[in-house]
PDB file of N, CA and C in Angstrom:
ATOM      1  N   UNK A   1     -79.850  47.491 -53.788  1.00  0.00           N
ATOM      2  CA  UNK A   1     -79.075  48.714 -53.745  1.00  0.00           C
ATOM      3  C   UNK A   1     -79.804  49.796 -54.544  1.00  0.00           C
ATOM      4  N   UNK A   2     -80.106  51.091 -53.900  1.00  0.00           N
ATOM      5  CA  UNK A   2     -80.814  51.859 -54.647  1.00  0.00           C
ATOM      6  C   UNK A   2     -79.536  52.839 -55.776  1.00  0.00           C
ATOM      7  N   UNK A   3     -80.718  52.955 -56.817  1.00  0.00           N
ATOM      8  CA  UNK A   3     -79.589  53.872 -58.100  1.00  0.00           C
ATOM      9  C   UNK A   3     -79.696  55.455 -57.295  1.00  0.00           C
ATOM     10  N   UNK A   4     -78.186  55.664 -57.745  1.00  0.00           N
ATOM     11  CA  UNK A   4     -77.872  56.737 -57.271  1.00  0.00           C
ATOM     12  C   UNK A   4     -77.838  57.533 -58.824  1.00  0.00           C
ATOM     13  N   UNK A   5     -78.491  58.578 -58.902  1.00  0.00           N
ATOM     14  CA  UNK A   5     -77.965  59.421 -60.074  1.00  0.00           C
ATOM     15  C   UNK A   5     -76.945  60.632 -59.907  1.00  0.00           C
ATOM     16  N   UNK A   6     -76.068  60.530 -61.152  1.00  0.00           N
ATOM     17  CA  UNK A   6     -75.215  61.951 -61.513  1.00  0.00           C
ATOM     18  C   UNK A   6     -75.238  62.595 -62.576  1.00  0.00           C
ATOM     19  N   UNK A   7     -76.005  63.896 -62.314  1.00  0.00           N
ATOM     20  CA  UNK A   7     -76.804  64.792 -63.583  1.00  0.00           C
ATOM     21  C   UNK A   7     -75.976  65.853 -64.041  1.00  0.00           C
ATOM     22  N   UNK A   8     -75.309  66.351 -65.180  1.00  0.00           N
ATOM     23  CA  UNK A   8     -74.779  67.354 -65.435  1.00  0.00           C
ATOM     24  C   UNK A   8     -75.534  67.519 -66.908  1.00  0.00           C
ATOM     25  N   UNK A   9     -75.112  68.768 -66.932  1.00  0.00           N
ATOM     26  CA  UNK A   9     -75.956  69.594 -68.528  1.00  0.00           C
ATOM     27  C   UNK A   9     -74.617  69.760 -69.041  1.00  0.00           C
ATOM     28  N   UNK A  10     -73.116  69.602 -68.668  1.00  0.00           N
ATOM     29  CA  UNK A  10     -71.917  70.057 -69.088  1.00  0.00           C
ATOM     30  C   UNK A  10     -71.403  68.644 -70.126  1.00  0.00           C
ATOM     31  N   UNK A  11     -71.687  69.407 -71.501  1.00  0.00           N
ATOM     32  CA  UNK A  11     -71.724  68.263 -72.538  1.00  0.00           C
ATOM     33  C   UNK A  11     -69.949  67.520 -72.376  1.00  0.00           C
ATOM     34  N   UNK A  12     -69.165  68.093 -71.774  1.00  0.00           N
ATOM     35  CA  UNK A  12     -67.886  67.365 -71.797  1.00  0.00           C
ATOM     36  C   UNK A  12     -67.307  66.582 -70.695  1.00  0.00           C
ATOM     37  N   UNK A  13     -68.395  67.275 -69.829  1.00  0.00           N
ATOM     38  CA  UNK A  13     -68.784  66.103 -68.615  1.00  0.00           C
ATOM     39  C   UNK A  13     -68.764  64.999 -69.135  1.00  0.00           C
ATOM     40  N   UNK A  14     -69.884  64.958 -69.469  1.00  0.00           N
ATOM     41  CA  UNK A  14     -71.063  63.719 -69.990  1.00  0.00           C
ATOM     42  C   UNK A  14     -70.108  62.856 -70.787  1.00  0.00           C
ATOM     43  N   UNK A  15     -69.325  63.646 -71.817  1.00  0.00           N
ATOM     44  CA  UNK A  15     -68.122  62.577 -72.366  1.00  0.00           C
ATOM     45  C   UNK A  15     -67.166  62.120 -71.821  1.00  0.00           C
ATOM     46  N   UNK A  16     -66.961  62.602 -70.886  1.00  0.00           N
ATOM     47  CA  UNK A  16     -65.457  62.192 -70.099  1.00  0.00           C
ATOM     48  C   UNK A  16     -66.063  60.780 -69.393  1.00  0.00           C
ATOM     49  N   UNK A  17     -67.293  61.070 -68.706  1.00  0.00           N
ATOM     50  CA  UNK A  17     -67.739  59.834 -67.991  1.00  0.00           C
ATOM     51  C   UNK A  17     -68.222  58.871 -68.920  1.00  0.00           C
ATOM     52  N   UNK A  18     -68.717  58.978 -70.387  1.00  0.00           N
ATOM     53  CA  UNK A  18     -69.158  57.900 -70.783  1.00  0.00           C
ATOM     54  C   UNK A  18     -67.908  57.474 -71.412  1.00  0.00           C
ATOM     55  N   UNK A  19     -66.946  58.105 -71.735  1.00  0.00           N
ATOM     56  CA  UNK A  19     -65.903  57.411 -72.121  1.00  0.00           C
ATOM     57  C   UNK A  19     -65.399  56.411 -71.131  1.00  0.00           C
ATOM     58  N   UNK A  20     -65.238  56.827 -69.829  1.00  0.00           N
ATOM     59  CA  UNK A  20     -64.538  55.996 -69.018  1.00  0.00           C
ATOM     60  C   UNK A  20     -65.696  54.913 -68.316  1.00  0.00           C
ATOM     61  N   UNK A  21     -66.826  54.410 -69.491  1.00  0.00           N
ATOM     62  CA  UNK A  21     -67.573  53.545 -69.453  1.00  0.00           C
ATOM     63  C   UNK A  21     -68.966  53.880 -68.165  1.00  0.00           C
ATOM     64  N   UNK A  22     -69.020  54.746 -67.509  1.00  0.00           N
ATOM     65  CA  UNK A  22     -70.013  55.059 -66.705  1.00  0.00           C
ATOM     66  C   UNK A  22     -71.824  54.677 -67.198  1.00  0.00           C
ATOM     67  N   UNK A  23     -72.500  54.239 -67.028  1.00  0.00           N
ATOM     68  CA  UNK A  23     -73.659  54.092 -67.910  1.00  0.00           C
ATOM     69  C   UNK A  23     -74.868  55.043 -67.442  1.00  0.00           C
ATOM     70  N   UNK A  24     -74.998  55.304 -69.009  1.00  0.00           N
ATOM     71  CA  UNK A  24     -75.229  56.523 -69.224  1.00  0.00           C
ATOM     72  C   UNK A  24     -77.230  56.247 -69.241  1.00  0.00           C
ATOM     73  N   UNK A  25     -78.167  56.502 -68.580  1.00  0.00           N
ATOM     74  CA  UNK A  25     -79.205  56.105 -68.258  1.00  0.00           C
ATOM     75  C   UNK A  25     -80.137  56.829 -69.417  1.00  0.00           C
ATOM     76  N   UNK A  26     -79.973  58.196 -69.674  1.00  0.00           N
ATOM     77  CA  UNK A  26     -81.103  58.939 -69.953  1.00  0.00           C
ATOM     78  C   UNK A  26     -80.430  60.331 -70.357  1.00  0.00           C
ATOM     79  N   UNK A  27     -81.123  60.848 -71.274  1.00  0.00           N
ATOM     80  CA  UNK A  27     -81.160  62.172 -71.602  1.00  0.00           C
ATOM     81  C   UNK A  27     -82.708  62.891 -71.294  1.00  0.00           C
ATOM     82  N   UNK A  28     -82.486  63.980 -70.332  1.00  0.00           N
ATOM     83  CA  UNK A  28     -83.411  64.957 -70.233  1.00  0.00           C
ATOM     84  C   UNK A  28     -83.742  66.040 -70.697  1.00  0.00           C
ATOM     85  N   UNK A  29     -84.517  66.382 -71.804  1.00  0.00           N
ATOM     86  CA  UNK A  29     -84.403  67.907 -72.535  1.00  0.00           C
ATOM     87  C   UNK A  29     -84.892  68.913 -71.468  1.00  0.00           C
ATOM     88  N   UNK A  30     -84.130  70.113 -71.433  1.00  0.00           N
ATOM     89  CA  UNK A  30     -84.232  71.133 -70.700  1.00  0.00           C
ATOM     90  C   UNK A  30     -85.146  72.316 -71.191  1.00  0.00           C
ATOM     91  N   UNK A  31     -84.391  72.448 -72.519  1.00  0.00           N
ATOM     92  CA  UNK A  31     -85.359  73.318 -72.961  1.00  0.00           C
ATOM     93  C   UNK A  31     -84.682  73.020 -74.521  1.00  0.00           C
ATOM     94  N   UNK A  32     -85.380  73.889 -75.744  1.00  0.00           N
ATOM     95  CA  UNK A  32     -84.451  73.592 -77.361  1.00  0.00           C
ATOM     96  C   UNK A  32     -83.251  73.635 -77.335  1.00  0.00           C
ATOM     97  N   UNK A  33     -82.300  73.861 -76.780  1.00  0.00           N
ATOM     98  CA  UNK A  33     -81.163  74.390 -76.883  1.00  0.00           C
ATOM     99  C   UNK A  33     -80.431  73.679 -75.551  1.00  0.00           C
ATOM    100  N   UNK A  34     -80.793  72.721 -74.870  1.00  0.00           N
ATOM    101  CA  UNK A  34     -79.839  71.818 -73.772  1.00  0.00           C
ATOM    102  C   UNK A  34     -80.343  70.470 -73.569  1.00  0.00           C
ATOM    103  N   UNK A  35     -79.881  69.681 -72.834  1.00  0.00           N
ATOM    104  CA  UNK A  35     -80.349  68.634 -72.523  1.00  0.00           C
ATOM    105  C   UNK A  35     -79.572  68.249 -71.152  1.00  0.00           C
ATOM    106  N   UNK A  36     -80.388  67.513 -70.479  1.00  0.00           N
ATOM    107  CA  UNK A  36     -79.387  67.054 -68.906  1.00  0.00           C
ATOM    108  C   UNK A  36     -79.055  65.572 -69.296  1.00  0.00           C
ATOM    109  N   UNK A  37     -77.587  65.169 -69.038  1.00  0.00           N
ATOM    110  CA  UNK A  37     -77.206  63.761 -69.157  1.00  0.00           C
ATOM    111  C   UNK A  37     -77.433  63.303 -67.388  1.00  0.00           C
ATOM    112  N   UNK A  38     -78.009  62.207 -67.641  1.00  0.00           N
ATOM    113  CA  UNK A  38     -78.321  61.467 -66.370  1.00  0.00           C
ATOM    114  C   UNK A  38     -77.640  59.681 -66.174  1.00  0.00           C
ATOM    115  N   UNK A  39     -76.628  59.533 -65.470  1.00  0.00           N
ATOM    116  CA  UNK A  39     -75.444  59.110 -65.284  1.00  0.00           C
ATOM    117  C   UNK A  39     -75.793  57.944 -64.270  1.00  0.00           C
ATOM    118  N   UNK A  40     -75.655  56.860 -64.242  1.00  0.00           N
ATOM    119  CA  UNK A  40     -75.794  56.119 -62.986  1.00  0.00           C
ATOM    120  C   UNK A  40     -74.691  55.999 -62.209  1.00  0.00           C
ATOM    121  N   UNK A  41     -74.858  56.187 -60.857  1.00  0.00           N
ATOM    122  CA  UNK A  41     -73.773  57.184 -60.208  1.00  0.00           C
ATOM    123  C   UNK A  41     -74.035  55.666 -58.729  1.00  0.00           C
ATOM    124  N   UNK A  42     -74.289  54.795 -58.933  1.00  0.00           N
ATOM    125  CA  UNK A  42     -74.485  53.821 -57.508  1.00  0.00           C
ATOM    126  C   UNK A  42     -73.014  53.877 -56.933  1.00  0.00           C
ATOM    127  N   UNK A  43     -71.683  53.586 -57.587  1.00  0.00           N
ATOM    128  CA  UNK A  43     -70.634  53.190 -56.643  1.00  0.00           C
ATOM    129  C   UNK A  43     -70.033  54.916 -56.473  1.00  0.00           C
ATOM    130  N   UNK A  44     -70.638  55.874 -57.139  1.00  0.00           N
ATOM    131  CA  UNK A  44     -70.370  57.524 -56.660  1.00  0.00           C
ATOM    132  C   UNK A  44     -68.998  57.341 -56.941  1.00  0.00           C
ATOM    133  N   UNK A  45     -68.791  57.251 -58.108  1.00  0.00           N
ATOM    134  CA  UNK A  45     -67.700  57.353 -58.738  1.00  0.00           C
ATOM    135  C   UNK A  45     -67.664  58.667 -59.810  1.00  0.00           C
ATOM    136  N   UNK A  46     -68.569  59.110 -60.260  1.00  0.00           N
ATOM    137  CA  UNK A  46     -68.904  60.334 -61.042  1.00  0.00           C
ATOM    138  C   UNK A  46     -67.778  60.938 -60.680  1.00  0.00           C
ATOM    139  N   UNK A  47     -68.156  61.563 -59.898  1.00  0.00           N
ATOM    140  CA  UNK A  47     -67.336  62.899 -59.324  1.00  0.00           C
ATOM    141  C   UNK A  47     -65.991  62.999 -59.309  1.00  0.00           C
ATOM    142  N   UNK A  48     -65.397  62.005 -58.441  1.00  0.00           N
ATOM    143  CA  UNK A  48     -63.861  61.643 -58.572  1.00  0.00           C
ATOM    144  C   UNK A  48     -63.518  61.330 -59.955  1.00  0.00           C
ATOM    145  N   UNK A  49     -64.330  61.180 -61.004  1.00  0.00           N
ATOM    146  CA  UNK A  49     -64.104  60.915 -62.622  1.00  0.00           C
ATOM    147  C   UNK A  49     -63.863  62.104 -62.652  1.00  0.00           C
ATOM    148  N   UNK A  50     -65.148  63.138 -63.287  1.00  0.00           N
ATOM    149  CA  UNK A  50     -65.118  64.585 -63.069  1.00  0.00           C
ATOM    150  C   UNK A  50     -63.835  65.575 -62.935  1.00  0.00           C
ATOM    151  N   UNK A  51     -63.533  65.093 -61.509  1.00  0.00           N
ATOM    152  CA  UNK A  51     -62.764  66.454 -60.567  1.00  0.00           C
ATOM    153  C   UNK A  51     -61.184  65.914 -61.127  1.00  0.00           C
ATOM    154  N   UNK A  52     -60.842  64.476 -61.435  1.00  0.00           N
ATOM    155  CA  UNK A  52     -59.584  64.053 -62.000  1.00  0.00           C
ATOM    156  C   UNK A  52     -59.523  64.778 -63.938  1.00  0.00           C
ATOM    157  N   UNK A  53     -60.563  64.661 -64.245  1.00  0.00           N
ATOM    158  CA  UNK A  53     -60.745  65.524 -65.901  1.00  0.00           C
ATOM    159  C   UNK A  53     -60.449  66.749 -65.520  1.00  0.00           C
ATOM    160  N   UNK A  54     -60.701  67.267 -64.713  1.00  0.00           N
ATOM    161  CA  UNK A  54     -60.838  68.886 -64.828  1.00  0.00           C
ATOM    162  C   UNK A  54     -59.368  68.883 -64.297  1.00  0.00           C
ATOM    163  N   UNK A  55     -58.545  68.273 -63.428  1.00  0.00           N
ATOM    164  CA  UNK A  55     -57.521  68.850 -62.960  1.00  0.00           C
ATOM    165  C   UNK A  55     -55.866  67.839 -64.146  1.00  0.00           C
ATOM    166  N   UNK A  56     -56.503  67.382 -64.986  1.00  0.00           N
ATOM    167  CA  UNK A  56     -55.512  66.742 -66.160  1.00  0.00           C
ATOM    168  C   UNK A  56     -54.883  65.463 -65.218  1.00  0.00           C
ATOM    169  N   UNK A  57     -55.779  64.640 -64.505  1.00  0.00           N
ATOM    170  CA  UNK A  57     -55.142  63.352 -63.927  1.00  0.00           C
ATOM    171  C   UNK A  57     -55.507  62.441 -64.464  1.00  0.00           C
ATOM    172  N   UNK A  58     -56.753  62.578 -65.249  1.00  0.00           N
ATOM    173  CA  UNK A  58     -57.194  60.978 -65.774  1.00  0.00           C
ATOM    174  C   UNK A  58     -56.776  60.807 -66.852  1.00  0.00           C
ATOM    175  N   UNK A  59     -56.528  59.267 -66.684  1.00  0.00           N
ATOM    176  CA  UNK A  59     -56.189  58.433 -68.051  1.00  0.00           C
ATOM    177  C   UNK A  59     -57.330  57.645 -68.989  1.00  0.00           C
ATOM    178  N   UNK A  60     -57.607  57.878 -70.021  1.00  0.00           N
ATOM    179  CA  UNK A  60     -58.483  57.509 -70.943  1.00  0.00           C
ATOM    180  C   UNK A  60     -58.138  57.635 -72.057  1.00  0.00           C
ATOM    181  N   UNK A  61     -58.151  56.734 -73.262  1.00  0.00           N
ATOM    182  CA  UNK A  61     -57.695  56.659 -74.511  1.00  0.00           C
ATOM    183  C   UNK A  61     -58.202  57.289 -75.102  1.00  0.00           C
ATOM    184  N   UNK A  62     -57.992  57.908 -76.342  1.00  0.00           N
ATOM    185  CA  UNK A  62     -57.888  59.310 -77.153  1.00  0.00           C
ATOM    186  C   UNK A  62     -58.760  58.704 -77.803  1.00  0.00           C
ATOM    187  N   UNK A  63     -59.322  57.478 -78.507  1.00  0.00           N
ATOM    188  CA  UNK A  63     -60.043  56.662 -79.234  1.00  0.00           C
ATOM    189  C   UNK A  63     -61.423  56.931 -78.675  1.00  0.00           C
ATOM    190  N   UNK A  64     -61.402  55.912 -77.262  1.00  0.00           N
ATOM    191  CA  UNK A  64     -62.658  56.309 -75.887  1.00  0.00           C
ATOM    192  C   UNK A  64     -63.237  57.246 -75.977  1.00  0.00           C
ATOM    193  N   UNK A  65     -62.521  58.950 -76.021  1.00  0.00           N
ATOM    194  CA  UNK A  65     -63.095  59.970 -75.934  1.00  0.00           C
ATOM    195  C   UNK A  65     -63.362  60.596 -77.190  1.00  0.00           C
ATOM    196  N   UNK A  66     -63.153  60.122 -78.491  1.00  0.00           N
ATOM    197  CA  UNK A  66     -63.225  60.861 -79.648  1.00  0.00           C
ATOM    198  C   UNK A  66     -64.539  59.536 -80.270  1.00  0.00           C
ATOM    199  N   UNK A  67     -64.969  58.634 -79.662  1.00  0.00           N
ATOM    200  CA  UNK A  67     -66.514  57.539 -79.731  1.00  0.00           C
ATOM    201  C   UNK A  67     -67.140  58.361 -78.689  1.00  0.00           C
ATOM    202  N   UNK A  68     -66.740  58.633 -77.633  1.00  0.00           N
ATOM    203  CA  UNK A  68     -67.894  59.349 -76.845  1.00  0.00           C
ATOM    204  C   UNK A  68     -68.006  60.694 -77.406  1.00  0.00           C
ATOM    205  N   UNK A  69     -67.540  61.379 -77.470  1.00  0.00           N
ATOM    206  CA  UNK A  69     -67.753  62.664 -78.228  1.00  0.00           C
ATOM    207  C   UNK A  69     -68.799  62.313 -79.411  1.00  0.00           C
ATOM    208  N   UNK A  70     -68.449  61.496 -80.637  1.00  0.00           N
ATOM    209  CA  UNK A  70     -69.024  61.307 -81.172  1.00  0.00           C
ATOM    210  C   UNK A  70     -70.547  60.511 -81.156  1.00  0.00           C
ATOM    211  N   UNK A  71     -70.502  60.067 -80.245  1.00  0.00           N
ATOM    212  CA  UNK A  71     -71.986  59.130 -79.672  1.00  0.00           C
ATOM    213  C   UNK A  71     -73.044  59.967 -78.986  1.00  0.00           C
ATOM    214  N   UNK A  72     -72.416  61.004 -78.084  1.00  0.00           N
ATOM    215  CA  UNK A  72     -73.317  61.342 -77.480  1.00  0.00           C
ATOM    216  C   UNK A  72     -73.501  62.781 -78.968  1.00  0.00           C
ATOM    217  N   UNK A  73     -72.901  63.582 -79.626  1.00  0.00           N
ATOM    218  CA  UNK A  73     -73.206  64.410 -80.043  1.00  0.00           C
ATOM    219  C   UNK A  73     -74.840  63.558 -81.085  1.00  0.00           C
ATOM    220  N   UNK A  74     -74.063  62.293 -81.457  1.00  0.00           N
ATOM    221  CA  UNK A  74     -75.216  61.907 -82.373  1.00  0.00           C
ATOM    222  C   UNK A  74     -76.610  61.948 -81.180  1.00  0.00           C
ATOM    223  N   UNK A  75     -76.565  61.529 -80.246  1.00  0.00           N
ATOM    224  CA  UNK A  75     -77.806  61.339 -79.512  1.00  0.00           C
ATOM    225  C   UNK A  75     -78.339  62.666 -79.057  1.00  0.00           C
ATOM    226  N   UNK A  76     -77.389  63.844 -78.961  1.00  0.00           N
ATOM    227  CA  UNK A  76     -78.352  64.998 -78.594  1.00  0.00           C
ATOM    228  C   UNK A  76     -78.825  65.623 -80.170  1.00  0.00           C
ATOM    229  N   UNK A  77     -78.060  65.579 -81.074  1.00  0.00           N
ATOM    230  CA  UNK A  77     -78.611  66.356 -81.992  1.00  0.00           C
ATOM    231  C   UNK A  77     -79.463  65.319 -83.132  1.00  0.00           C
ATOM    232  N   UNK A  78     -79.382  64.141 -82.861  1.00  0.00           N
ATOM    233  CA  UNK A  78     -80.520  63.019 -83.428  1.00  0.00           C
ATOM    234  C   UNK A  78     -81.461  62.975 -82.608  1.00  0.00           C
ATOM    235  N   UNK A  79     -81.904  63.208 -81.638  1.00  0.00           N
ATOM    236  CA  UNK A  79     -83.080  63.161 -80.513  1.00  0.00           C
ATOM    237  C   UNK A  79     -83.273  61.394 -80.334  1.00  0.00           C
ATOM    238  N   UNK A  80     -82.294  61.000 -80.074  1.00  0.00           N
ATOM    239  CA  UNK A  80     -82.580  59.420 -79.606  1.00  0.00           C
ATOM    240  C   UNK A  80     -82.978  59.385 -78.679  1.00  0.00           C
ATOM    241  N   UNK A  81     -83.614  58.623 -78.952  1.00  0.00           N
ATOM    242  CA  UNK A  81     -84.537  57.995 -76.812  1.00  0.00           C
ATOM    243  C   UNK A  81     -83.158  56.730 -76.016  1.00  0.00           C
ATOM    244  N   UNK A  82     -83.047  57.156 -75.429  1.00  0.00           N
ATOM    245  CA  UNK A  82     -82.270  56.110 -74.841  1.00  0.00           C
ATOM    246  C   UNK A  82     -82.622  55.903 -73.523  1.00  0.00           C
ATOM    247  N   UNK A  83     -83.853  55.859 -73.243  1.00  0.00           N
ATOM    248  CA  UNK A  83     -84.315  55.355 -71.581  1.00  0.00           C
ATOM    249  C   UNK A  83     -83.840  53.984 -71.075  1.00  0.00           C
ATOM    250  N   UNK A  84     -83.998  52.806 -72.418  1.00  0.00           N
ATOM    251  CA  UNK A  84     -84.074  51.952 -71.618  1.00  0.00           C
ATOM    252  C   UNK A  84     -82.136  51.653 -71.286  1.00  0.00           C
ATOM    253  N   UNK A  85     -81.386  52.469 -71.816  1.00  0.00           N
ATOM    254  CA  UNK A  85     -80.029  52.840 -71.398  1.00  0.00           C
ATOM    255  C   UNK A  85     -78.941  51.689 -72.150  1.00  0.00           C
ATOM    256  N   UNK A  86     -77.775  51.543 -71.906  1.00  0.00           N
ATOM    257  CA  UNK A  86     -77.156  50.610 -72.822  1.00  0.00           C
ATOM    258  C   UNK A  86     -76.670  49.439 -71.815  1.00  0.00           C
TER     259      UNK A  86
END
Protein backbone atom coordinates (compact mmCIF):
# COMPACT_ATOMS: atom_id res chain seq x y z
CA UNK A 1 0.00 0.00 0.00
CA UNK A 2 1.57 3.21 -0.99
CA UNK A 3 1.91 6.21 1.90
CA UNK A 4 -0.32 8.75 1.25
CA UNK A 5 0.78 12.15 2.77
CA UNK A 6 -1.23 15.10 4.59
CA UNK A 7 0.81 18.37 4.73
CA UNK A 8 -0.38 21.44 6.53
CA UNK A 9 1.86 24.47 7.88
CA UNK A 10 -1.45 25.23 10.19
CA UNK A 11 0.23 24.57 13.63
CA UNK A 12 -3.36 23.63 15.15
CA UNK A 13 -3.94 21.43 12.44
CA UNK A 14 -1.02 19.49 13.13
CA UNK A 15 -2.32 19.23 16.85
CA UNK A 16 -5.68 18.27 16.39
CA UNK A 17 -4.41 15.31 14.19
CA UNK A 18 -1.62 14.26 16.35
CA UNK A 19 -3.76 14.31 19.18
CA UNK A 20 -6.26 12.08 17.68
CA UNK A 21 -3.12 9.76 17.24
CA UNK A 22 -2.48 10.29 13.36
CA UNK A 23 1.39 9.60 12.84
CA UNK A 24 3.09 12.25 12.48
CA UNK A 25 6.15 11.42 9.85
CA UNK A 26 8.28 14.56 9.53
CA UNK A 27 8.73 18.14 9.96
CA UNK A 28 9.71 20.30 6.94
CA UNK A 29 11.32 23.77 7.53
CA UNK A 30 9.92 26.29 5.20
CA UNK A 31 11.72 29.02 5.90
CA UNK A 32 12.99 30.64 9.90
CA UNK A 33 9.81 31.37 10.89
CA UNK A 34 7.47 28.03 9.69
CA UNK A 35 7.70 24.60 9.30
CA UNK A 36 5.33 22.04 7.23
CA UNK A 37 3.93 19.06 9.42
CA UNK A 38 3.85 15.99 7.22
CA UNK A 39 1.10 13.52 8.39
CA UNK A 40 0.67 9.96 7.16
CA UNK A 41 -2.54 10.21 5.55
CA UNK A 42 -2.81 6.17 3.92
CA UNK A 43 -6.51 5.45 5.26
CA UNK A 44 -7.24 9.59 4.19
CA UNK A 45 -8.56 10.15 7.26
CA UNK A 46 -6.76 13.64 7.74
CA UNK A 47 -9.25 15.62 6.37
CA UNK A 48 -12.49 14.33 7.80
CA UNK A 49 -10.26 14.85 11.23
CA UNK A 50 -9.60 18.44 10.07
CA UNK A 51 -13.06 19.55 8.63
CA UNK A 52 -14.87 17.81 12.04
CA UNK A 53 -12.17 20.35 14.29
CA UNK A 54 -13.00 23.22 12.41
CA UNK A 55 -16.77 22.75 12.50
CA UNK A 56 -16.75 21.78 16.72
CA UNK A 57 -17.74 17.89 16.00
CA UNK A 58 -14.79 16.11 17.19
CA UNK A 59 -14.29 14.41 20.28
CA UNK A 60 -10.80 14.32 21.80
CA UNK A 61 -9.69 14.62 25.38
CA UNK A 62 -8.58 17.93 26.72
CA UNK A 63 -5.40 15.96 28.13
CA UNK A 64 -4.67 14.52 24.18
CA UNK A 65 -4.70 18.00 22.98
CA UNK A 66 -2.92 19.97 25.74
CA UNK A 67 0.38 16.71 25.13
CA UNK A 68 -0.01 17.51 21.56
CA UNK A 69 0.14 21.09 21.85
CA UNK A 70 2.81 20.65 24.04
CA UNK A 71 4.93 18.01 21.96
CA UNK A 72 4.79 19.41 18.88
CA UNK A 73 5.55 23.11 20.19
CA UNK A 74 8.70 21.36 21.83
CA UNK A 75 9.67 19.86 18.36
CA UNK A 76 9.28 23.05 16.31
CA UNK A 77 10.96 25.36 18.61
CA UNK A 78 13.70 22.54 19.80
CA UNK A 79 14.53 21.70 16.10
CA UNK A 80 14.10 17.88 16.65
CA UNK A 81 14.64 15.61 13.78
CA UNK A 82 11.95 13.30 13.79
CA UNK A 83 12.27 11.52 10.31
CA UNK A 84 12.48 8.30 11.41
CA UNK A 85 8.75 9.23 12.96
CA UNK A 86 7.18 7.64 16.16
Amino acid sequence: METKLFKTRNYYEAVTLFACQQKLLRLEPLDQKSVLFVFDDTLQSCDELVNKHINGKLKVSSKSYVDAIRTLKDMVFGNRNIKQGF
